[in-house]
Protein backbone atom coordinates (compact mmCIF):
# COMPACT_ATOMS: atom_id res chain seq x y z
CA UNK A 1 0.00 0.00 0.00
CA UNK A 2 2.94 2.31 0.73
CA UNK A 3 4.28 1.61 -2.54
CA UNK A 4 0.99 2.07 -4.06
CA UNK A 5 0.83 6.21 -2.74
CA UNK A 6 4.13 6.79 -3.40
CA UNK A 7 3.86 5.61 -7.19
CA UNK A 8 0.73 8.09 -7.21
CA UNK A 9 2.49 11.10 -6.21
CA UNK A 10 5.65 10.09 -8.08
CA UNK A 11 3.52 9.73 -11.12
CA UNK A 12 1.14 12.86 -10.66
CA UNK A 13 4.54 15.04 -10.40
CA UNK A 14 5.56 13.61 -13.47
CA UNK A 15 2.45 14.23 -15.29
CA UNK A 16 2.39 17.55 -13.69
CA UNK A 17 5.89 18.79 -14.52
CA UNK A 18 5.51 17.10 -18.16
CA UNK A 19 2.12 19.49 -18.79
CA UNK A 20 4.26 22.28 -17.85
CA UNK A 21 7.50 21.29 -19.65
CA UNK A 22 4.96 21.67 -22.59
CA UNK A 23 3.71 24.79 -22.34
CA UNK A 24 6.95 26.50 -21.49
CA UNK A 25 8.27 24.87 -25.12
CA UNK A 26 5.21 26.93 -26.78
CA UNK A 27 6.65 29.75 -25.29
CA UNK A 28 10.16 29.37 -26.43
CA UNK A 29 9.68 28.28 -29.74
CA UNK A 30 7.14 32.24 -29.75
CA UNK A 31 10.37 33.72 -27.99
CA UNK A 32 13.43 32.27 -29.52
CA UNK A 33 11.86 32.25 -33.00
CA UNK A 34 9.47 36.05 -32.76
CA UNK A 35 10.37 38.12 -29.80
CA UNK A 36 13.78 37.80 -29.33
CA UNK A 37 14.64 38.64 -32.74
CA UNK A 38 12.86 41.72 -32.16
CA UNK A 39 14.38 42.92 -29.20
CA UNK A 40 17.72 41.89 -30.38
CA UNK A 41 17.03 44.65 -32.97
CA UNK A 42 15.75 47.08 -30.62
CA UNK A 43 19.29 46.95 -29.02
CA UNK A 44 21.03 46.46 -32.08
CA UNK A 45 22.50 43.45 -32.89
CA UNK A 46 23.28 42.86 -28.56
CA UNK A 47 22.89 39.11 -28.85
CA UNK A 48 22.08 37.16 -25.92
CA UNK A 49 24.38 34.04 -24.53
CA UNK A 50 23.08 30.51 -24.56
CA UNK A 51 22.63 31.62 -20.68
CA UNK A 52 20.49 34.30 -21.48
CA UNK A 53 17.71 32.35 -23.42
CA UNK A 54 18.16 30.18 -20.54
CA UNK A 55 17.44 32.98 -18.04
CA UNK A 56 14.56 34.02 -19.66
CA UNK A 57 13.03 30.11 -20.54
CA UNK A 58 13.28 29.68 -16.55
CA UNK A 59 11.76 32.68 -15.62
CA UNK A 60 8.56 31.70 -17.77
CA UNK A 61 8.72 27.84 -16.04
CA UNK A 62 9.03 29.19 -12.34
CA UNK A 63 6.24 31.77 -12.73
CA UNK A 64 4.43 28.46 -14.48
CA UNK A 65 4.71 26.44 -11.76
CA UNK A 66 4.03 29.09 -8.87
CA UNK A 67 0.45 30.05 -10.73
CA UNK A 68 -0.09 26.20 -11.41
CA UNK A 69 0.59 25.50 -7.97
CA UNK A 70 -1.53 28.25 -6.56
CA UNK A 71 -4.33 27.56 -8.74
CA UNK A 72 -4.41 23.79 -8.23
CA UNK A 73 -3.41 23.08 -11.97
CA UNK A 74 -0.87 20.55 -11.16
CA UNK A 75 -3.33 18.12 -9.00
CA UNK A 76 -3.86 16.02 -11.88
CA UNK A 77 -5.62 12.98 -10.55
CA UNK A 78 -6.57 14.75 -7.19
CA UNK A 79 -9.15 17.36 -8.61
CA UNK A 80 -11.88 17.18 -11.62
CA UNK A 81 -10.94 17.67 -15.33
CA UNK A 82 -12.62 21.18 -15.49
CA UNK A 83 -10.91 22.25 -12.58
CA UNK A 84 -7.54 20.96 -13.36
CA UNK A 85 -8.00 22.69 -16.90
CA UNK A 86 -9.60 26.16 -15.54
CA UNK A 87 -6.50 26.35 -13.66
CA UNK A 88 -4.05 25.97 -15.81
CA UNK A 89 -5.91 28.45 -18.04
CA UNK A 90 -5.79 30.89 -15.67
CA UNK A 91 -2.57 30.46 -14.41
CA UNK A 92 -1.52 30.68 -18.40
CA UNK A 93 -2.99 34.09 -18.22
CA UNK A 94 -1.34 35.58 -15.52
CA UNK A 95 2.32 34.05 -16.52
CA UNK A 96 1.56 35.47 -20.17
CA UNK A 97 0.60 38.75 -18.95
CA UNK A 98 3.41 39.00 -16.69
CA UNK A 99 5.74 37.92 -19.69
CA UNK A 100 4.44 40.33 -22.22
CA UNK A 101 4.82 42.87 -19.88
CA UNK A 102 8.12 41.63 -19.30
CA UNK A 103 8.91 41.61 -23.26
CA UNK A 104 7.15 45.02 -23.50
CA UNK A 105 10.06 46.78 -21.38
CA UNK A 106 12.84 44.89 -22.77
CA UNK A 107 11.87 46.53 -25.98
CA UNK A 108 11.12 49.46 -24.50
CA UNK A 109 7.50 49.95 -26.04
CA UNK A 110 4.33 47.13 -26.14
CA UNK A 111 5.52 44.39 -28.35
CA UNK A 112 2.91 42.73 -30.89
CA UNK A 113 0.65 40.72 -29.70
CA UNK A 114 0.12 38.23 -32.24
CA UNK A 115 2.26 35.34 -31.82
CA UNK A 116 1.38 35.98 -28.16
CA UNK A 117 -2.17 35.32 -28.48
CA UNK A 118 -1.10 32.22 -31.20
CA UNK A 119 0.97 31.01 -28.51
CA UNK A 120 -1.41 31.15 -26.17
CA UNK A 121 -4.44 29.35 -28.02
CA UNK A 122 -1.80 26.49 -28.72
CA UNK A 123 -0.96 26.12 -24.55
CA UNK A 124 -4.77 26.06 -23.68
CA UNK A 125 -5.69 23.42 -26.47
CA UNK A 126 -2.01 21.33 -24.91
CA UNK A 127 -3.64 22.14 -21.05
CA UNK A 128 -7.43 20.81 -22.43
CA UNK A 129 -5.79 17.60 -23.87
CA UNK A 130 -3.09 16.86 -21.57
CA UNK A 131 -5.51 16.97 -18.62
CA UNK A 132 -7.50 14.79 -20.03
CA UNK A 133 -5.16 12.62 -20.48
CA UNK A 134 -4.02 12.56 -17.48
CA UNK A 135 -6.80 11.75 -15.73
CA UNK A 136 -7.92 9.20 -17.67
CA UNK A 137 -4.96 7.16 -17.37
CA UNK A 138 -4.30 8.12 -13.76
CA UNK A 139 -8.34 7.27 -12.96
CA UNK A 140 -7.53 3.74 -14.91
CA UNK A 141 -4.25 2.50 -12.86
CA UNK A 142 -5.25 4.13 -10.04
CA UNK A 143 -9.42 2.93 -9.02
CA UNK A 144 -11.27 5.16 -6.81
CA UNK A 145 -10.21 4.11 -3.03
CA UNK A 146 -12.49 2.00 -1.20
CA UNK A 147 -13.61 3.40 2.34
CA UNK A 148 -15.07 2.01 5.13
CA UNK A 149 -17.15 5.27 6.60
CA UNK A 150 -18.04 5.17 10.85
CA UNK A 151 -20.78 7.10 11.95
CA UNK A 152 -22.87 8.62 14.99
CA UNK A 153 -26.21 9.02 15.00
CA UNK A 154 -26.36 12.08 12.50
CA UNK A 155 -27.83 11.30 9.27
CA UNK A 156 -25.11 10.26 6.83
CA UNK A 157 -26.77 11.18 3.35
CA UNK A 158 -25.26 14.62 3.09
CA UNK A 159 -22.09 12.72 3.53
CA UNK A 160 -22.62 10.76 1.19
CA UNK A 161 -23.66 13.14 -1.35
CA UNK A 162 -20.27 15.01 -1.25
CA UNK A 163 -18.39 12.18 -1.73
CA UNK A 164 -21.04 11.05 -4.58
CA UNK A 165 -19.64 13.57 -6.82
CA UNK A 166 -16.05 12.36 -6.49
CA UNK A 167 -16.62 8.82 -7.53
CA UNK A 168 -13.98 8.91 -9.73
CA UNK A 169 -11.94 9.11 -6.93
CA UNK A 170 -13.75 7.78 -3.78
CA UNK A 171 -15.91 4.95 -3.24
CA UNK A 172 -17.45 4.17 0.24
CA UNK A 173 -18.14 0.62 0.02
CA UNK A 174 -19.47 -0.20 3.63
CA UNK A 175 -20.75 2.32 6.38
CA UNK A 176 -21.20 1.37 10.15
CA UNK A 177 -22.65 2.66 13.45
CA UNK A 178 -20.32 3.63 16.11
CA UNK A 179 -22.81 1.94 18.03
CA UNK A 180 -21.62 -1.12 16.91
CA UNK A 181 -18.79 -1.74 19.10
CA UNK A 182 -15.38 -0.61 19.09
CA UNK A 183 -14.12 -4.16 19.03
CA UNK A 184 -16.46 -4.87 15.81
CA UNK A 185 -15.23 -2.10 14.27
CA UNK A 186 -11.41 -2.60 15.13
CA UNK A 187 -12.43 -6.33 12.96
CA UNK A 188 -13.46 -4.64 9.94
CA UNK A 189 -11.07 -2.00 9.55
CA UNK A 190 -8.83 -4.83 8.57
CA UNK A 191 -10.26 -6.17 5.86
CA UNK A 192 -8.38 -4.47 3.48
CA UNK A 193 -10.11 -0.86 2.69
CA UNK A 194 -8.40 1.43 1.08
CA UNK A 195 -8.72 4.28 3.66
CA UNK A 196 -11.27 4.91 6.75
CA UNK A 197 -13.68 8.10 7.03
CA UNK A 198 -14.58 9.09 10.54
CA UNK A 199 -17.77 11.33 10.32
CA UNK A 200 -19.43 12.83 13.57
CA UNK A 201 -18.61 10.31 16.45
CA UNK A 202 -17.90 11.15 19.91
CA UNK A 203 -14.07 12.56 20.69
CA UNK A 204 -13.13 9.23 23.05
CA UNK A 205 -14.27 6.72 20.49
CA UNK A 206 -12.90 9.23 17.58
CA UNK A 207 -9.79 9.32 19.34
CA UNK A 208 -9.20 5.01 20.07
CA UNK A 209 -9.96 4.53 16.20
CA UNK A 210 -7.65 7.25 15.23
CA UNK A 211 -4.90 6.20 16.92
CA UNK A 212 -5.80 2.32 16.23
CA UNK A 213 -5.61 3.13 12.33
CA UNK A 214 -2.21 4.98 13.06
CA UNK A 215 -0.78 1.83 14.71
CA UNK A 216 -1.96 -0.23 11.33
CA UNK A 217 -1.06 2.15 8.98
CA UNK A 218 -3.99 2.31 7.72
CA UNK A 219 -5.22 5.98 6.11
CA UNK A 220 -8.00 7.72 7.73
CA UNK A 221 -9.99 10.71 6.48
CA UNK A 222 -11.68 12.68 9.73
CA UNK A 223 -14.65 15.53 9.22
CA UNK A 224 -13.04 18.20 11.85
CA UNK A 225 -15.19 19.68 14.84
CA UNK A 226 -15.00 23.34 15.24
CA UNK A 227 -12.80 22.60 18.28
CA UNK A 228 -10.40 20.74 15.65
CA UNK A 229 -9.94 23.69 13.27
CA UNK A 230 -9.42 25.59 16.37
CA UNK A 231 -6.37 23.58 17.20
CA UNK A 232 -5.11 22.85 13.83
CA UNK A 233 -4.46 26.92 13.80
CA UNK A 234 -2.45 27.06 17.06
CA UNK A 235 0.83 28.10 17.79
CA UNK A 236 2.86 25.26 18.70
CA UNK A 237 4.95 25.99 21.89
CA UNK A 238 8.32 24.40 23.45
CA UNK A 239 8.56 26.15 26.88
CA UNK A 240 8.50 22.61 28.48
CA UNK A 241 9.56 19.10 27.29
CA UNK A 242 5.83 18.52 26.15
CA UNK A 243 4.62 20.07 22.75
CA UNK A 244 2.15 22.98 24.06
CA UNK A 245 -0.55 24.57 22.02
CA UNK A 246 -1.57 28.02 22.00
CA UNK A 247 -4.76 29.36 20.98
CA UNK A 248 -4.80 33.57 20.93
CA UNK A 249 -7.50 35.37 22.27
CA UNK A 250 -6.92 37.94 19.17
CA UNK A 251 -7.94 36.60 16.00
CA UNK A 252 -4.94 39.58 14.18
CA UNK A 253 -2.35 40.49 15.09
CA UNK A 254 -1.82 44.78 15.21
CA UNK A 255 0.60 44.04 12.26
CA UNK A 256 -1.57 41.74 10.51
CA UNK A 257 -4.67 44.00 10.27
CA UNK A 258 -2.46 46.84 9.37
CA UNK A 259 -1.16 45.44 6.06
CA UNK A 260 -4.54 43.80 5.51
CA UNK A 261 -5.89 47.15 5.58
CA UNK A 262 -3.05 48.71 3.11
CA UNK A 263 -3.88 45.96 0.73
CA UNK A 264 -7.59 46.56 0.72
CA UNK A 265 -7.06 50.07 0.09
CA UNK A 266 -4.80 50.05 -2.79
CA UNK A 267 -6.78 47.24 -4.71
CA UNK A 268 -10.28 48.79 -3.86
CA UNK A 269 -8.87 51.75 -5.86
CA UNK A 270 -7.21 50.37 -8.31
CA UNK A 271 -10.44 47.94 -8.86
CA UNK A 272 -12.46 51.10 -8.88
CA UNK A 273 -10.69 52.83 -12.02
CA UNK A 274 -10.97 49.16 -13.55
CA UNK A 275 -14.10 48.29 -12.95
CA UNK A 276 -16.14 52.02 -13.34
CA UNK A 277 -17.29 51.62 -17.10
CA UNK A 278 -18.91 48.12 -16.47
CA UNK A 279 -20.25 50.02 -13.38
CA UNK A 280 -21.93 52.67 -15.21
CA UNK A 281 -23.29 50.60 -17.80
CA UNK A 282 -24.69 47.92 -15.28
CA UNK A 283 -26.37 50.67 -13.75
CA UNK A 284 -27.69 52.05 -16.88
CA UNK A 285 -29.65 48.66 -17.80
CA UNK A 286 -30.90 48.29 -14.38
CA UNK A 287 -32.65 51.60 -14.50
CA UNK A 288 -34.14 50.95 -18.06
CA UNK A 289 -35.13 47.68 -17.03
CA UNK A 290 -37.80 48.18 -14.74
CA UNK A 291 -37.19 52.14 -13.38
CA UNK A 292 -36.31 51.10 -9.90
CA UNK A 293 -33.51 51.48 -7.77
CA UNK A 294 -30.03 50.81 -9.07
CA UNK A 295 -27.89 50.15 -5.51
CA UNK A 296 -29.95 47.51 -3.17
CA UNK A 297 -28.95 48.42 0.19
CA UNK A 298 -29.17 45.95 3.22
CA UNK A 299 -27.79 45.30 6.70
CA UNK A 300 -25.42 43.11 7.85
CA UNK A 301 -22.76 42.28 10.22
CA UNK A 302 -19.00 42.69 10.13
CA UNK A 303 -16.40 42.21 13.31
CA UNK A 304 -18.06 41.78 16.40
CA UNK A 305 -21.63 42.01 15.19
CA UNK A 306 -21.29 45.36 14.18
CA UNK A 307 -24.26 46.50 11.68
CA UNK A 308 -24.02 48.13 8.19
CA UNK A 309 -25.03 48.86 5.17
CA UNK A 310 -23.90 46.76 2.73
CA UNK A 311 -24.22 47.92 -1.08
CA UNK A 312 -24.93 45.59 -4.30
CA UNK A 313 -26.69 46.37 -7.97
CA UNK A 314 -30.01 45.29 -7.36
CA UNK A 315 -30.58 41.95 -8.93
CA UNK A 316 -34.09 40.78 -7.93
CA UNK A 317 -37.50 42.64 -8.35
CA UNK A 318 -37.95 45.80 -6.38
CA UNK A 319 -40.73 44.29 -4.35
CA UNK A 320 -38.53 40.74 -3.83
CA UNK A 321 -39.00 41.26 0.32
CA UNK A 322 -42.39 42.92 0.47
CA UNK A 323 -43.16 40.86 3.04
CA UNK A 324 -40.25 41.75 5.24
CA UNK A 325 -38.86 38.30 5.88
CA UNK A 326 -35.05 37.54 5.03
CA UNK A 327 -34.37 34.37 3.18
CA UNK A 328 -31.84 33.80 0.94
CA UNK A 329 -32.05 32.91 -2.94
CA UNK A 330 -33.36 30.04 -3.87
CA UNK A 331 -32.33 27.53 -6.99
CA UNK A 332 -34.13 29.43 -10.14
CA UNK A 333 -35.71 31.81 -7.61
CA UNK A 334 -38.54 33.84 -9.65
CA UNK A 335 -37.29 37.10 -7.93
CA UNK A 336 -34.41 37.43 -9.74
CA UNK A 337 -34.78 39.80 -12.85
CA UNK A 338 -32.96 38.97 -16.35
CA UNK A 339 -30.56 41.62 -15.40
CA UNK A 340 -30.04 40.67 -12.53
CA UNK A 341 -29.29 36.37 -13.50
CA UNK A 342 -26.52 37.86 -15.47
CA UNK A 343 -24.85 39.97 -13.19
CA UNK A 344 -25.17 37.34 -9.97
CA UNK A 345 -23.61 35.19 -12.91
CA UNK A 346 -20.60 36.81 -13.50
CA UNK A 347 -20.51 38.81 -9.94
CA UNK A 348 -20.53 42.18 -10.97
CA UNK A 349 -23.59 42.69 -8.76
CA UNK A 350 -20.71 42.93 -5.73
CA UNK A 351 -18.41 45.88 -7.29
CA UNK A 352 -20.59 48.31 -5.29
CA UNK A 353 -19.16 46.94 -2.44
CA UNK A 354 -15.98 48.33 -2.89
CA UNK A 355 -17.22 51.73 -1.34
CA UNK A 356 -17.74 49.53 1.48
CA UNK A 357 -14.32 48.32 1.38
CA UNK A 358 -13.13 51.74 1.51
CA UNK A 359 -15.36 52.75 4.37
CA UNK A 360 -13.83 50.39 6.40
CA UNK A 361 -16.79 48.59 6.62
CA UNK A 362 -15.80 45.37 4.76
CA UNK A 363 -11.67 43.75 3.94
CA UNK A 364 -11.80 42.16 0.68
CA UNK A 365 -11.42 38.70 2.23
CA UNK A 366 -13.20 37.45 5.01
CA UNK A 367 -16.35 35.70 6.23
CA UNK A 368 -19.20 36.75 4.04
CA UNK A 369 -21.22 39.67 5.80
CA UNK A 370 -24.61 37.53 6.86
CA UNK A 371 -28.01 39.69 7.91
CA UNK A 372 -28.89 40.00 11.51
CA UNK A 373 -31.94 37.77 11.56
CA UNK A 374 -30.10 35.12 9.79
CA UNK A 375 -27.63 34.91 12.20
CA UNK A 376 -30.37 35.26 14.82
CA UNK A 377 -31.50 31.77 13.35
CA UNK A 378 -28.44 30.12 13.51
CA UNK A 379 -26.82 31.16 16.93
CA UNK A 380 -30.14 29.57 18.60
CA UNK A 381 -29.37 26.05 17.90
CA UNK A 382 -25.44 26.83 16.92
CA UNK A 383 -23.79 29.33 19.61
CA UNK A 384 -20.14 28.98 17.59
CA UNK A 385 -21.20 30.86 14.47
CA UNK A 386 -20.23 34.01 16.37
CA UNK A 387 -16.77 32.83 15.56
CA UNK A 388 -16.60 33.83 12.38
CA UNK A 389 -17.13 37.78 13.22
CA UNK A 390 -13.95 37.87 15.40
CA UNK A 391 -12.81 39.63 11.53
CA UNK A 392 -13.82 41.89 9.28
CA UNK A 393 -16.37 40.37 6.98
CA UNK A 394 -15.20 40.35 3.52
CA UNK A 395 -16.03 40.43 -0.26
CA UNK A 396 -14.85 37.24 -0.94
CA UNK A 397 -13.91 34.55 1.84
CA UNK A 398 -12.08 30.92 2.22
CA UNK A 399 -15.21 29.32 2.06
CA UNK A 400 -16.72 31.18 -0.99
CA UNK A 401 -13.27 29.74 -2.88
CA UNK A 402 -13.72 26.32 -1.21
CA UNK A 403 -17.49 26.03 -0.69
CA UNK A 404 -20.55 26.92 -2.59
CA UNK A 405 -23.57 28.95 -2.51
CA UNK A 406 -25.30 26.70 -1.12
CA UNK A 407 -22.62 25.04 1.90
CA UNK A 408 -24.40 24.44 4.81
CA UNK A 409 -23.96 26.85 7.38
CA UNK A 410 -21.72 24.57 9.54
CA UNK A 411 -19.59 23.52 7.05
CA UNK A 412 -19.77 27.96 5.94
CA UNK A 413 -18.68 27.97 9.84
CA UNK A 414 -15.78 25.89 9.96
CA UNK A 415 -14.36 26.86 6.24
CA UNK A 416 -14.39 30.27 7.78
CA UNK A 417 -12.82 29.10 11.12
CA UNK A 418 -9.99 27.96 8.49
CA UNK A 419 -8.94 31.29 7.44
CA UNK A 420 -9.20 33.15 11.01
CA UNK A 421 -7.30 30.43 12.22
CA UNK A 422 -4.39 30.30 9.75
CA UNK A 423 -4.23 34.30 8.45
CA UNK A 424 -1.14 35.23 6.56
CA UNK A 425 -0.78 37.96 4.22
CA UNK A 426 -0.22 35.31 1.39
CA UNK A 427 -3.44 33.38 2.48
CA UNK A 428 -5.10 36.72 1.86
CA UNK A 429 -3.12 37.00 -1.46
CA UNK A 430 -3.85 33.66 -2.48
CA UNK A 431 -7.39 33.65 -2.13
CA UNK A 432 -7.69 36.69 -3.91
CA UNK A 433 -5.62 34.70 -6.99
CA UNK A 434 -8.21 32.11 -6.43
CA UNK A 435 -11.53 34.07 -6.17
CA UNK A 436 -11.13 35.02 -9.91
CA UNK A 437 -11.30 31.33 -10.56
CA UNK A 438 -14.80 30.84 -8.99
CA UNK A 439 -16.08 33.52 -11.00
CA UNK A 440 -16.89 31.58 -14.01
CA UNK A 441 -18.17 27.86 -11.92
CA UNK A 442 -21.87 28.28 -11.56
CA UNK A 443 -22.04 26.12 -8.78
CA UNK A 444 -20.77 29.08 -6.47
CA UNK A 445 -23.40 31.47 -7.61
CA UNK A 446 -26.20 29.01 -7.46
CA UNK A 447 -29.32 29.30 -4.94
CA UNK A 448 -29.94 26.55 -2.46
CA UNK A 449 -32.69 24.00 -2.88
CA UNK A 450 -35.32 23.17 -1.41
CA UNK A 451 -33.71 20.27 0.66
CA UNK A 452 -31.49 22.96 1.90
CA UNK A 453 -33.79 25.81 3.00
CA UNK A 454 -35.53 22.99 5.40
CA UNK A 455 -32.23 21.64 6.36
CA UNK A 456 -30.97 25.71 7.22
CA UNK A 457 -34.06 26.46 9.09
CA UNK A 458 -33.55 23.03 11.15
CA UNK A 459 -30.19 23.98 11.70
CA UNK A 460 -29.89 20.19 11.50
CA UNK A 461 -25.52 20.77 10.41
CA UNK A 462 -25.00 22.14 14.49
CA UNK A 463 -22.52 20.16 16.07
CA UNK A 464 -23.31 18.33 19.31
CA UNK A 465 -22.28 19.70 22.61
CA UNK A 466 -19.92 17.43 24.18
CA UNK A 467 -18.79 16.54 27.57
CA UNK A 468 -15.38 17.07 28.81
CA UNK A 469 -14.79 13.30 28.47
CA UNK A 470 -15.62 13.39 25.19
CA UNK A 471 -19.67 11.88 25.76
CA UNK A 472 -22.63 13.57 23.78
């Protein structure tokens, strides 16, 4: 079985590193046969050394492989086709319009783009097929793993759909009660699955499996409690001779909010100047649409409950709330106007919120901004989801890059946990790489269903209260 994993991530590197190898000999057959010739006559006749080209070949591969990597573009195998391909298309356009840019002042002045955009065309047609590729022969020697799933007494269909839609790459073939019997389940374990999933079971008997599997080598998959990705963002200490962790009572640091708030104001500007003419014009079909209202003003809540006005292009009809009750938007909700599908589509319904940004109101990532009787609603049966306003609320968030929509709001809660509990300035810069990404998948715009609305109200996704031994 060891053997097995490491010939998986031997061979996804390869396939990986071979995708990019590609690519970056597109770019130097454009360079060494186009653009260098033309810069070598902008400086005329200064020829560069067979160290040169090589300078300039590994500057395009390491900016290749940092977008690829930050984009997910290299998990060939791990994630989907479409996502492995969006990601290398996007981190294509960023290294491409870094290295024009680069060309441009080597020259001196914008050089053409033709064999640019050629070049291009030829590296997202080599991405398309080579992912392909590569999943299909990595999804053919390497069959979804077999897992044995343990359970509590929480309804395990909501499990089971998530891992439904990775059955290329996950299979649970048997799922038991913790109820069952330690022993029981200490028998079956061993009969050769592929990995173990531990979903919602009481911390003692979580703990005696975990550490049962570690003994056997055997892999195990665990859904986290809040307390979990609580402790997974500590500080490890060594003031003693015992590991010690440390959880802050601060969520930032002085220094941390500081240069978050330097970064949201220079890219709220500079989005501003960017983004005004689609501005104006959205706001010119909204008003010929239907005469109402362009800006759709509600409250919510940002760090430590605080209450404002939030600001989005209205998308729905001006009469969507009449009734005064807040719910959110459902799957093909009738509320929403033509307008305003295409705008939620492609998120320019949000740009308003930029203001807010610059008020100081909003950081461009953090927990999304929820309204007050929502999270009214939720505290009752699920006290925790005050976490998530120990920051600023934000624009976009972790768990709008690695959720959906429609995540419950316990899974919303502990994606959010994620980021307060790991902040960097990079996580802050890479999920701003990443947000762009999520523009153009539906499935993070869409409503929630029915199912999900009754599920919400329930609040059925709160986590049980334990004991201190660990005892529901």
């Amino acid at each position: 079985m060891k053997r097995l994993e490491s010939l998986k991530r031997i061979g996804v590197l390869w396939l990986s590193f071979i995708g990019v190898l590609m690519q970056a000999a597109v770019y130097t057959y454009a360079w060494m046969n186009y653009y260098y010739p033309i810069i070598n006559n902008f400086n005329r006749g200064l020829k560069f050394t067979k160290n040169g080209h090589i300078l300039v070949i590994l500057i395009y591969v390491v900016l290749l492989l940092f977008f690829n990597n930050t984009y997910g573009g290299m998990k060939i195998g791990y994630l989907k086709t479409v996502d492995v391909f969006l990601s290398q298309v996007f981190a294509l356009f960023f290294v491409n319009a870094i290295t024009y840019a680069q060309l441009s002042l080597m020259n001196n002045w914008l050089v053409p783009l033709d064999y640019f955009a050629a070049a291009t065309l030829v590296q997202v047609l080599i991405a398309g097929i080579f992912t392909w590729l590569g999943n299909t022969v990595y999804r053919r020697v390497f069959p979804p793993r077999e897992i044995l799933l343990i359970h509590g007494e929480r309804d395990i269909e909501d499990v089971l759909r998530k891992f439904e839609t990775r059955r290329d790459k996950y299979k649970i073939t048997k799922c038991m009660d913790i109820r069952g019997g330690i022993k029981e389940l200490q028998k079956e374990i061993l009969k050769g699955y592929g990995a173990v999933m531990l979903w919602d079971i009481p911390t003692m008997e979580r703990n005696l499996l975990l550490k049962y599997c570690y003994s056997k080598f055997i892999r195990v998959y665990v859904m986290p409690k809040i307390p979990d990705v609580m402790i997974k963002g500590a500080d490890q200490l060594h003031l003693f001779d015992t590991p010690i962790f440390l959880t802050r009572e601060y969520a930032l640091t002085v220094g941390q909010r500081t240069a978050k708030r330097m970064i949201d104001l220079i890219c709220a500007l500079i989005l501003l100047v960017i983004a005004s003419p689609f501005m104006l014009v959205t706001s010119v079909f909204i008003k010929c649409y239907d005469g109402g209202p362009v800006l759709y003003k509600q409250t919510r809540c940002t760090r430590d409950g605080r209450k404002f006005q939030i600001m989005k292009f209205r998308s729905m009809r001006v009469d969507a709330e009449k009734d005064g009750v807040a719910r959110l938007a459902a799957k093909n909700d009738s509320r929403i106007t033509p307008i305003g599908k295409f705008i939620r589509m492609v998120r320019i319904d949000e740009l308003p919120q930029l203001f807010n940004i610059l008020r100081g109101d909003m950081s461009f990532i953090g927990p999304r901004p929820e309204r007050p009787e929502i999270i009214e609603q939720y505290v009752e049966e699920m006290p925790e989801f005050v976490f998530r306003m120990r920051v600023k609320a934000g624009l976009a968030g972790y768990a709008q890059v690695y959720g959906k929509y429609n995540t419950t709001p316990y899974d919303k809660l502990k994606l959010d946990l994620t980021y307060i509990e790991n902040y960097s300035v990079w996580l802050d810069l890479k999920l701003m790489l990443l947000t762009l990404k999520i523009l153009i998948k539906p499935e993070s715009t869409e409503g929630v269903d029915s199912a999900q609305v009754t599920a919400m109200k329930a609040l059925k996704t709160e986590e049980p209260w334990e004991n201190e031994d660990g005892k529901e």
